[in-house]
N, C-alpha and C. Protein backbone atom coordinates (compact mmCIF):
# COMPACT_ATOMS: atom_id res chain seq x y z
N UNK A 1 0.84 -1.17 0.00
CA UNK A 1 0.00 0.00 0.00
C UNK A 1 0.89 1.24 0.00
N UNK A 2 0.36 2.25 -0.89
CA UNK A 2 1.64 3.64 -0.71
C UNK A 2 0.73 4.49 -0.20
N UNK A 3 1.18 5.79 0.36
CA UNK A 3 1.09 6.80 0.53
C UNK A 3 -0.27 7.65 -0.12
N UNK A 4 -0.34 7.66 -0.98
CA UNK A 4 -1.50 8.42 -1.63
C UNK A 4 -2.59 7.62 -2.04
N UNK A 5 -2.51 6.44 -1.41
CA UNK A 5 -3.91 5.57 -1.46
C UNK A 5 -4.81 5.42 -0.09
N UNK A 6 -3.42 6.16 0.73
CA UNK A 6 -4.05 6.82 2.47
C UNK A 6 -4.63 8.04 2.55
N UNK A 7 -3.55 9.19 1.99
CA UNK A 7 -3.72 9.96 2.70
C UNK A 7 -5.00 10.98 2.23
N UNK A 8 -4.80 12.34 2.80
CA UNK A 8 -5.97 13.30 3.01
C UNK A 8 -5.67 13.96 1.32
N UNK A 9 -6.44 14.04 0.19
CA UNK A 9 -5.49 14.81 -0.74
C UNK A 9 -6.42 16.84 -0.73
N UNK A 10 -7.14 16.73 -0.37
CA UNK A 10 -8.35 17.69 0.07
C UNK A 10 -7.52 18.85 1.14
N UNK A 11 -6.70 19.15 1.15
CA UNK A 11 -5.79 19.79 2.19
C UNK A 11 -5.91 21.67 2.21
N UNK A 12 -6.34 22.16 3.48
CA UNK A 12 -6.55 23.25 3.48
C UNK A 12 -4.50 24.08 4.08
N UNK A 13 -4.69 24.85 3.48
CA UNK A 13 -2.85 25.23 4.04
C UNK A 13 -3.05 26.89 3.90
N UNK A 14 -1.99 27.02 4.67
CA UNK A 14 -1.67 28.23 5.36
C UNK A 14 -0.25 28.92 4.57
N UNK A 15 -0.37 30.33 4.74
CA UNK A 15 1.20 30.71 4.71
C UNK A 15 2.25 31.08 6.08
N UNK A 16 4.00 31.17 5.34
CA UNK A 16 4.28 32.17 6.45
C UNK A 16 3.33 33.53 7.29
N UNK A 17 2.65 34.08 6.44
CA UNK A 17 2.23 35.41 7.36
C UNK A 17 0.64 35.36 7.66
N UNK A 18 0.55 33.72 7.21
CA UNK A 18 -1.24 33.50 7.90
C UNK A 18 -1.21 33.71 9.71
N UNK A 19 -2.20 34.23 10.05
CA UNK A 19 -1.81 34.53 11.35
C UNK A 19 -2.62 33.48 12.08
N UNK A 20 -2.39 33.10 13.20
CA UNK A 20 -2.67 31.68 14.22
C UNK A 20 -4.56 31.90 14.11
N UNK A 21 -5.01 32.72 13.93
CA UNK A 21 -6.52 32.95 14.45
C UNK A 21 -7.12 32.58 12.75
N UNK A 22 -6.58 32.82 11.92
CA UNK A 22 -6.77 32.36 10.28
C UNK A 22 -6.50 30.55 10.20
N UNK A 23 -5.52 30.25 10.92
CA UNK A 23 -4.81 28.85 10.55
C UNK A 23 -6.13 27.89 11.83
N UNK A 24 -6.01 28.32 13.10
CA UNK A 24 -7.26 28.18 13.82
C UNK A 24 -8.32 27.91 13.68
N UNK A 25 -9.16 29.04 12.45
CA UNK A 25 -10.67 29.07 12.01
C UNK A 25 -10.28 27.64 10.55
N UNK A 26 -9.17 27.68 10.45
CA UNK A 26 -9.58 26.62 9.21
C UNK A 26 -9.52 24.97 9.38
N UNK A 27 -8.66 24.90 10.79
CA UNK A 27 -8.82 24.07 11.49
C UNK A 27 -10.05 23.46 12.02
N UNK A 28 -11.18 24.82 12.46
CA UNK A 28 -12.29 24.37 13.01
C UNK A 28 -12.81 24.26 11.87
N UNK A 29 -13.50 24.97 10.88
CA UNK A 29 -14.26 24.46 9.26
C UNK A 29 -13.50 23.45 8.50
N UNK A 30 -12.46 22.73 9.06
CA UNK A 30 -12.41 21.42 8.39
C UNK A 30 -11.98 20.44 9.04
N UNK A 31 -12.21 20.59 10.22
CA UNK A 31 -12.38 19.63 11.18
C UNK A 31 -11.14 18.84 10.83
N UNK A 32 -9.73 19.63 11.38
CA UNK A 32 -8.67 18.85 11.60
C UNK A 32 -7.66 19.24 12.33
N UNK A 33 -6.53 19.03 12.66
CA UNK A 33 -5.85 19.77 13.48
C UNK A 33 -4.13 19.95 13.40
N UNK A 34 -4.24 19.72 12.09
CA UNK A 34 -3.23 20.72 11.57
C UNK A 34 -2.99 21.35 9.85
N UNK A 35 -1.97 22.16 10.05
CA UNK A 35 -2.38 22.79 8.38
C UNK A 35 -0.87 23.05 8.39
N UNK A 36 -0.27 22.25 6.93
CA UNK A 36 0.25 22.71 6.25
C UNK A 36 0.88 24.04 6.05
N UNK A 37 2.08 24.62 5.88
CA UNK A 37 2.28 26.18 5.82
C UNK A 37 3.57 25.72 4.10
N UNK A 38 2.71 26.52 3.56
CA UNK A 38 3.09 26.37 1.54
C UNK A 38 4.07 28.28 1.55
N UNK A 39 5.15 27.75 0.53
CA UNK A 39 5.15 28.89 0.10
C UNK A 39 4.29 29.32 -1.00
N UNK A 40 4.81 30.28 -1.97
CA UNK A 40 4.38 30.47 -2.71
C UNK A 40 4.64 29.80 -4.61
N UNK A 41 5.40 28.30 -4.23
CA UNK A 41 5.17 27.58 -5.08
C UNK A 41 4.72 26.26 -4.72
N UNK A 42 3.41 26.59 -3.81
CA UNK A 42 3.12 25.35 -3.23
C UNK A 42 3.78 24.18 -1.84
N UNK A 43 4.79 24.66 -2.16
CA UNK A 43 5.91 23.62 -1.24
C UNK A 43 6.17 23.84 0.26
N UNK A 44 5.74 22.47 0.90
CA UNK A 44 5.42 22.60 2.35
C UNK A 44 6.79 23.05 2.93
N UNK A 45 6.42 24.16 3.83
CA UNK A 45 7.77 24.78 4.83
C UNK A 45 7.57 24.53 6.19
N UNK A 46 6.58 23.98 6.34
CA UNK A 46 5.90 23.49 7.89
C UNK A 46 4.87 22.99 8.20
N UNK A 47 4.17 23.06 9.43
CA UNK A 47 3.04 22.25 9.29
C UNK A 47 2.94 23.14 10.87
N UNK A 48 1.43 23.55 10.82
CA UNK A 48 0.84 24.33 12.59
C UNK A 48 0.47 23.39 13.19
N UNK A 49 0.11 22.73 14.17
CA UNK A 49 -0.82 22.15 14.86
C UNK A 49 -1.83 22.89 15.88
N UNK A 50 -2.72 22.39 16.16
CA UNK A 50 -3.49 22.96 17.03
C UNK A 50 -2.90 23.13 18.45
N UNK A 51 -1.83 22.20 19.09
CA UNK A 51 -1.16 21.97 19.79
C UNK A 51 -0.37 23.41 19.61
N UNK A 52 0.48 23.39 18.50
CA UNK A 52 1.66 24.89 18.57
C UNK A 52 0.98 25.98 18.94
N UNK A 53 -0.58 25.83 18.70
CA UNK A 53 -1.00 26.97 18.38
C UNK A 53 -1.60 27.97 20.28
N UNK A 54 -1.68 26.68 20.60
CA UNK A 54 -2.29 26.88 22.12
C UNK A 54 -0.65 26.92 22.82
N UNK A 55 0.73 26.82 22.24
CA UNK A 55 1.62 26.82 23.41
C UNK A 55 1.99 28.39 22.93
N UNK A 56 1.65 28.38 21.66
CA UNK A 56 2.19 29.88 21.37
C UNK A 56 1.48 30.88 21.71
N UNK A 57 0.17 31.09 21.78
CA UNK A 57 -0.91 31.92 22.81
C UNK A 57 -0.34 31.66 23.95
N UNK A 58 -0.36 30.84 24.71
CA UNK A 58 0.82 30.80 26.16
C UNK A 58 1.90 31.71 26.36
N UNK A 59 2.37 31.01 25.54
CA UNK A 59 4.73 31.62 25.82
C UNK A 59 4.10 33.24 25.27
N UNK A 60 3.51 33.35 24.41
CA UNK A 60 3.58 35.02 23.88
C UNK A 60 2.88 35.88 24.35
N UNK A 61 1.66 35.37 24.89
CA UNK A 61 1.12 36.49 25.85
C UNK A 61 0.03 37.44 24.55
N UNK A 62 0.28 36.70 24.16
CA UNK A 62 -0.13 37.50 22.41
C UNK A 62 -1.53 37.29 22.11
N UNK A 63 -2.39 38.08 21.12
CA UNK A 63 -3.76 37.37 20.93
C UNK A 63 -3.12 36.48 19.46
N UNK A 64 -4.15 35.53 19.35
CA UNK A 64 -3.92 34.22 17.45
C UNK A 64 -3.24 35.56 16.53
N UNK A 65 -4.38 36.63 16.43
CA UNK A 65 -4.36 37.86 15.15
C UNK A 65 -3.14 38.10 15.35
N UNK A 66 -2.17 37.97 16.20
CA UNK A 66 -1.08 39.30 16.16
C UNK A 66 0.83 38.18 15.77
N UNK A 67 0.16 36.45 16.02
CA UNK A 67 1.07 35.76 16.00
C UNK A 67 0.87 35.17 14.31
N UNK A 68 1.88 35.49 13.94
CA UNK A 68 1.97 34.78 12.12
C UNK A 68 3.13 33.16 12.28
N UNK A 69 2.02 32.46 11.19
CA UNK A 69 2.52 30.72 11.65
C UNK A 69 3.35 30.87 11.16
N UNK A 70 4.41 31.56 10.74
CA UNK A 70 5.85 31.90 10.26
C UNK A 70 6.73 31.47 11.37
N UNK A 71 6.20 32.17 12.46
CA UNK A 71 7.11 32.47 14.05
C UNK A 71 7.17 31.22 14.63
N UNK A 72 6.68 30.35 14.13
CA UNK A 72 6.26 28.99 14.69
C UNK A 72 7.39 28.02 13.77
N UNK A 73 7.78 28.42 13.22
CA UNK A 73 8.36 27.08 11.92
C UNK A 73 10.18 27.73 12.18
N UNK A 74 10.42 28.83 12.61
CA UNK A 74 11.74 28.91 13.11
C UNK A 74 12.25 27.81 13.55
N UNK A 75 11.95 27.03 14.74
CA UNK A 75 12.69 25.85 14.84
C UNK A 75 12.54 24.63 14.74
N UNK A 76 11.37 24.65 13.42
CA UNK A 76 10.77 23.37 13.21
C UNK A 76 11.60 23.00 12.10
N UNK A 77 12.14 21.41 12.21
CA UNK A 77 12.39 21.05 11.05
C UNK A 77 11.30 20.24 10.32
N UNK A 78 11.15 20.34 9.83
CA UNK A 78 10.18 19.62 8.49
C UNK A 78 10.55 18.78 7.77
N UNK A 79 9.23 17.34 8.30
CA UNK A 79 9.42 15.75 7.38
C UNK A 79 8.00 15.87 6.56
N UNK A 80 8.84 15.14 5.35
CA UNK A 80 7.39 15.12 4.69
C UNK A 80 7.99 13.73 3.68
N UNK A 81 6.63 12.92 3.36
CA UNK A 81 6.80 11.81 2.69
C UNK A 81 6.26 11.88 0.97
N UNK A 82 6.93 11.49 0.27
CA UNK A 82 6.34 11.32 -1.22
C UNK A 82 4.92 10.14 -0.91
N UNK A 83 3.99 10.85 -1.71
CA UNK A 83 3.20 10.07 -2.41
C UNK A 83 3.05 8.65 -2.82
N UNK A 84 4.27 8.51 -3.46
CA UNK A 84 4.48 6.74 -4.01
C UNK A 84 5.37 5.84 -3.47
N UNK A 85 5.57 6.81 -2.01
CA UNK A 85 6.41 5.77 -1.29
C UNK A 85 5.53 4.89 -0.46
N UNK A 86 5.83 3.95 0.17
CA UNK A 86 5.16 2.78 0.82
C UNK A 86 4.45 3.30 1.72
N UNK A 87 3.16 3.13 2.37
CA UNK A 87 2.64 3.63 3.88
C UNK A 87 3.56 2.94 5.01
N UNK A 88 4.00 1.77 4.99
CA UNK A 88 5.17 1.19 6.07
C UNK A 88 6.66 2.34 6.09
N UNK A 89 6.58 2.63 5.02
CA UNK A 89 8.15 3.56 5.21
C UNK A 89 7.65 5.34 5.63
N UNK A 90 6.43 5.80 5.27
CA UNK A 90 6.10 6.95 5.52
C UNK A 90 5.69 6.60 7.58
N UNK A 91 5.26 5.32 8.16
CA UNK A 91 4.71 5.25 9.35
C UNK A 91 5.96 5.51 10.19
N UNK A 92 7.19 4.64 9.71
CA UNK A 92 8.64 4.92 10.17
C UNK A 92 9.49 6.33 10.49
N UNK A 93 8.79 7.12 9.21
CA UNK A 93 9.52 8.26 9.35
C UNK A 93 8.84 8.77 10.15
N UNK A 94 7.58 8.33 10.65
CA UNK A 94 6.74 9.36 11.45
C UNK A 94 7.06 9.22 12.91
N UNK A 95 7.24 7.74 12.93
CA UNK A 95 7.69 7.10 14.25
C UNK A 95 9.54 8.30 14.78
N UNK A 96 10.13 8.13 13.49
CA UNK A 96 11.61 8.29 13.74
C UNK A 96 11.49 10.04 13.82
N UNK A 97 10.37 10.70 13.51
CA UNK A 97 10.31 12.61 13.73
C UNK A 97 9.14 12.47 14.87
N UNK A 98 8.51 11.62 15.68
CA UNK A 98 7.87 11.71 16.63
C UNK A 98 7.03 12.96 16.17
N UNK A 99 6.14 12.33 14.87
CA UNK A 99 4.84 13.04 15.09
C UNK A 99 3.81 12.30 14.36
N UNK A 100 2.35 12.20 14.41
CA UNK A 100 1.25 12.12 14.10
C UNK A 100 0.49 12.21 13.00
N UNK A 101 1.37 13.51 12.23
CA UNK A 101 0.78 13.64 10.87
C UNK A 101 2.11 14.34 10.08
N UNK A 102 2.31 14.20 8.92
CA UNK A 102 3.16 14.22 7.79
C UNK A 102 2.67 14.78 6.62
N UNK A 103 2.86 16.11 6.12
CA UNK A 103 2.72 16.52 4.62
C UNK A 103 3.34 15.52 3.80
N UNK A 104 2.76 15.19 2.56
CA UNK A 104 2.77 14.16 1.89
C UNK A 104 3.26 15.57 0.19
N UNK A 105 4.31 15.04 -0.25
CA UNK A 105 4.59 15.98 -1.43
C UNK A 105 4.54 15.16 -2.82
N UNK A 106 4.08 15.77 -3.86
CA UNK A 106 4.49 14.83 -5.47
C UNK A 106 5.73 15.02 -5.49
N UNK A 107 5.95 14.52 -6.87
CA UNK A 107 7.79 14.38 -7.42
C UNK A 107 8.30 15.90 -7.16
N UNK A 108 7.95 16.79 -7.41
CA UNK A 108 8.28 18.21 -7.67
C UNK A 108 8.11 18.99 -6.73
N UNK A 109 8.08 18.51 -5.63
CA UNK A 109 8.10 18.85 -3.74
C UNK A 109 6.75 19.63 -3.34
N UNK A 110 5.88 20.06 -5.12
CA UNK A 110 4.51 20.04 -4.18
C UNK A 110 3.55 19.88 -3.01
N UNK A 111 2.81 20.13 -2.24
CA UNK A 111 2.26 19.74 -1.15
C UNK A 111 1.01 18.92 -2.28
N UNK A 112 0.84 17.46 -1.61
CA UNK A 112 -0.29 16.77 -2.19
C UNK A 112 -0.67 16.33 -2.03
N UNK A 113 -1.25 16.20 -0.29
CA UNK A 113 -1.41 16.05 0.55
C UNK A 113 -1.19 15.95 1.70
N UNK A 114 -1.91 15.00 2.90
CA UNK A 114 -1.43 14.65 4.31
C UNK A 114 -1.79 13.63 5.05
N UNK A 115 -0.88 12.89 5.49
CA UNK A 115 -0.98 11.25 5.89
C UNK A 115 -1.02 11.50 7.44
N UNK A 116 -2.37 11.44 8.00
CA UNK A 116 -2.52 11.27 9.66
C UNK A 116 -1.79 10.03 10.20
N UNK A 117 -2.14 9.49 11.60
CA UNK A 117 -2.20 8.51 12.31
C UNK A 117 -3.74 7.84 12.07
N UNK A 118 -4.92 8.51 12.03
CA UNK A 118 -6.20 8.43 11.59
C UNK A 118 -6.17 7.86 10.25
N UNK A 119 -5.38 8.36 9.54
CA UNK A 119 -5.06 7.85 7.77
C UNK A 119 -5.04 6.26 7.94
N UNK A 120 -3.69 6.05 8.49
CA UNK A 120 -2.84 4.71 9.04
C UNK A 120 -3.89 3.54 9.55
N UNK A 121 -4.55 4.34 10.08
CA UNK A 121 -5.29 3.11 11.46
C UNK A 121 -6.25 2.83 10.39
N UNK A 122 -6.82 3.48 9.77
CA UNK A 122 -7.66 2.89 8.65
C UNK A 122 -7.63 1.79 7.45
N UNK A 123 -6.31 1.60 7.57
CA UNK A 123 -5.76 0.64 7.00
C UNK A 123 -4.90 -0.48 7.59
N UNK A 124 -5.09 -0.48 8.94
CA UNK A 124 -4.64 -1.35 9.81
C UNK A 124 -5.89 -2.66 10.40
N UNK A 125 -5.52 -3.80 10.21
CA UNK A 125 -6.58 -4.63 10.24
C UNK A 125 -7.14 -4.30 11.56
N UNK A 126 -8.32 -5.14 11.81
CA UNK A 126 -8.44 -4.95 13.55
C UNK A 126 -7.94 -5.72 14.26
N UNK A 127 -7.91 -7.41 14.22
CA UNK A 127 -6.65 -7.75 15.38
C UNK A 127 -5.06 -8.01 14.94
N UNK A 128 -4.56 -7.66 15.64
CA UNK A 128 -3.05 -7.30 16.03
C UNK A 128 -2.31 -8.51 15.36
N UNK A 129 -3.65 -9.98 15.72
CA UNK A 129 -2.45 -11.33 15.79
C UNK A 129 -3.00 -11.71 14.20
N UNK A 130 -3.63 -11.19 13.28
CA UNK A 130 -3.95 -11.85 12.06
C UNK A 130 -2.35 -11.67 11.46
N UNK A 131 -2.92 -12.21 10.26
CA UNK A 131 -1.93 -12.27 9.18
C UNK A 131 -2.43 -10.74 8.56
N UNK A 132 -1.27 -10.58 8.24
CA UNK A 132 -0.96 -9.21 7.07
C UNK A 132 -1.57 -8.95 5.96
N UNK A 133 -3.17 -8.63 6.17
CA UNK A 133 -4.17 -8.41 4.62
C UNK A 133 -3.39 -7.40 3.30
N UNK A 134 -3.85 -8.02 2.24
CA UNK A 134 -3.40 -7.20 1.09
C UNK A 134 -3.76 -5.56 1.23
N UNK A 135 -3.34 -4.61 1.19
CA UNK A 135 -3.33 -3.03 1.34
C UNK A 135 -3.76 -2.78 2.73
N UNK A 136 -3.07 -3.84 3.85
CA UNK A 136 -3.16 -2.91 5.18
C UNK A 136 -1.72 -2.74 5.67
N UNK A 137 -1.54 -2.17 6.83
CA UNK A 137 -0.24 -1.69 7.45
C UNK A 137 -0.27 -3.04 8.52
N UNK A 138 0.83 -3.66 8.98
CA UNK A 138 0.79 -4.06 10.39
C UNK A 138 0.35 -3.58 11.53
N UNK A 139 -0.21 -4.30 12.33
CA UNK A 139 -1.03 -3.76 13.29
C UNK A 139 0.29 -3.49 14.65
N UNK A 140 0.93 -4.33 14.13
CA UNK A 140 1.88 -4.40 15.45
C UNK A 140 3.06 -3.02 15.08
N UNK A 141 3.40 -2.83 13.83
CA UNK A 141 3.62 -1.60 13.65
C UNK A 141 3.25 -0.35 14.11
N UNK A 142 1.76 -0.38 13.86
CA UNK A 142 1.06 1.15 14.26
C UNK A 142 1.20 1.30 15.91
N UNK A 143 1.09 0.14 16.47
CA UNK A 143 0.54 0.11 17.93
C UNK A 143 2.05 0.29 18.04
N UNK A 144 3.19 0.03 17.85
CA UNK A 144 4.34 0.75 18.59
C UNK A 144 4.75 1.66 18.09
N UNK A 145 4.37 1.97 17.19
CA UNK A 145 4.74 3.29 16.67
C UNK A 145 4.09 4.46 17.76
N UNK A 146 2.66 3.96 17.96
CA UNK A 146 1.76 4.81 18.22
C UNK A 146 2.37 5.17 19.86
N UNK A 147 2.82 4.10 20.18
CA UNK A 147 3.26 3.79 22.05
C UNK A 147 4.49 4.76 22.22
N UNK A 148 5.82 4.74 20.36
CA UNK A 148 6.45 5.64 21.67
C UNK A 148 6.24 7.06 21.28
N UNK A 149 5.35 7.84 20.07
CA UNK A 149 4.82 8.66 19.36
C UNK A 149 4.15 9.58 20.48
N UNK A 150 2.90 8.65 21.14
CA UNK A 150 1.90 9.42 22.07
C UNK A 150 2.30 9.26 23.58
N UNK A 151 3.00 8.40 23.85
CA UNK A 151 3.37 8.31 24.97
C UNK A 151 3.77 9.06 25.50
N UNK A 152 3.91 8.92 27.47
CA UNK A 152 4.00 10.25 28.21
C UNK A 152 5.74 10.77 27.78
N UNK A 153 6.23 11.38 27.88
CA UNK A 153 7.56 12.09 28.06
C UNK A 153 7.85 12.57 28.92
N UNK A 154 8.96 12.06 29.32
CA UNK A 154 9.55 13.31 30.48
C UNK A 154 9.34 14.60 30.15
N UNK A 155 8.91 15.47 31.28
CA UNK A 155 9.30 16.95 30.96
C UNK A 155 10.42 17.36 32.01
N UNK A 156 11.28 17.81 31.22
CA UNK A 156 12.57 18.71 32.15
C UNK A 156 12.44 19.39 33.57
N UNK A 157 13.01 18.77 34.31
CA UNK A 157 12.80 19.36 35.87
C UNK A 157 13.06 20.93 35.64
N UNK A 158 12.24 21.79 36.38
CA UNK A 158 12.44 22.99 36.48
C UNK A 158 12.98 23.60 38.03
N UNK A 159 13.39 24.31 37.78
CA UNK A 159 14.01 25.23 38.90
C UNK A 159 13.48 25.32 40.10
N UNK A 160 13.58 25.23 41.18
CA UNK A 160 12.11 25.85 42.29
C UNK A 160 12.82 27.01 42.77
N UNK A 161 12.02 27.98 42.74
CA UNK A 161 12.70 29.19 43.65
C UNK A 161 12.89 28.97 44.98
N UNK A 162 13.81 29.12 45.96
CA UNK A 162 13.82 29.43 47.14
C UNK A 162 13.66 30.50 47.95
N UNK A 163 12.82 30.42 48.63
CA UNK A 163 12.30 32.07 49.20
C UNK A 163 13.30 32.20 50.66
C-alpha cells in the first residue's frame, strides 16, 4: 500500500504570514488539526498544529491575530513523505520525527497532501495477531509506533525558587 492511497489529498494550508486565528478558524471548518504552511510555489515549509498553536498563545502572551505561523516554523524542522512511497516507510519516518501527521509531497516537492495517524489506522486490520491483509499496514507496527509517538515524556525538571 503507498502513501496516496491513504492519505488526506483535500488539504486546506496556510502561509508564512497566515496569522494563528486564520490557521485556527480553518482548522475548526475542516475539522482537523493541523495545516500545512506552503510557500508560494506550493511547497510545504511546515506544518501548525493545534497543539503549537495553544503553546504559542501561552509563551507570547499574544492574541492568534497578532502571531503569524511563520514564528512557529523557526525551529521546526520539516518531514514530509512522497506520495508513491510505501505507507510502512512513511509510518517509520513518522515514528523516527515523533509526530502524528506528515505533509505528503508529489515528485516536484509540491504539497499533495497529508498522511494522519487516523489515515494509518484505517488501514490497519483490527486484530493485532492476524496475518498481514493485502493493502493494510501491520497492526503491530502502528501500535508501537503509536506507544512511543503518544506516549508520556519526560518533561525537564524545572528550577524551584527558594524564598
Amino acid at each position: 500500500m503507498y502513501v496516496n492511497e491513504a492519505m488526506s489529498a483535500d488539504v486546506k494550508v496556510g502561509n508564512a504570514k497566515s496569522n494563528l486565528e486564520e490557521i485556527s478558524r480553518l482548522m475548526w471548518e475542516n475539522d482537523c488539526g493541523a495545516i500545512p504552511i506552503v510557500n508560494t510555489r506550493k511547497k510545504p515549509i511546515g506544518i501548525v498544529t493545534d497543539r503549537d498553536i495553544a503553546m504559542a498563545a501561552m509563551l507570547n502572551h499574544q492574541p492568534l491575530w497578532e502571531i503569524e505561523a511563520g514564528t512557529l516554523l523557526k525551529e521546526q524542522r520539516l518531514c514530509s513523505c512522497h506520495q508513491d512511497e510505501p505507507l510502512e516507510d512513511c509510518l517509520m519516518k513518522m515514528e523516527q520525527n515523533g509526530v502524528r501527521r506528515m505533509p505528503v509531497v508529489s515528485e516536484d516537492g509540491r504539497l499533495a497532501g497529508i498522511v494522519s495517524m487516523g489515515d494509518i489506522l484505517a488501514f490497519t486490520p483490527q486484530k493485532a495477531g492476524n496475518r498481514k491483509q493485502k493493502g493494510t499496514v501491520a497492526a503491530a507496527n502502528v501500535i508501537g509506533m503509536l506507544k512511543r509517538v503518544t506516549g508520556h515524556h519526560e518533561q525537564p525538571v524545572k528550577p524551584v525558587a527558594i524564598a
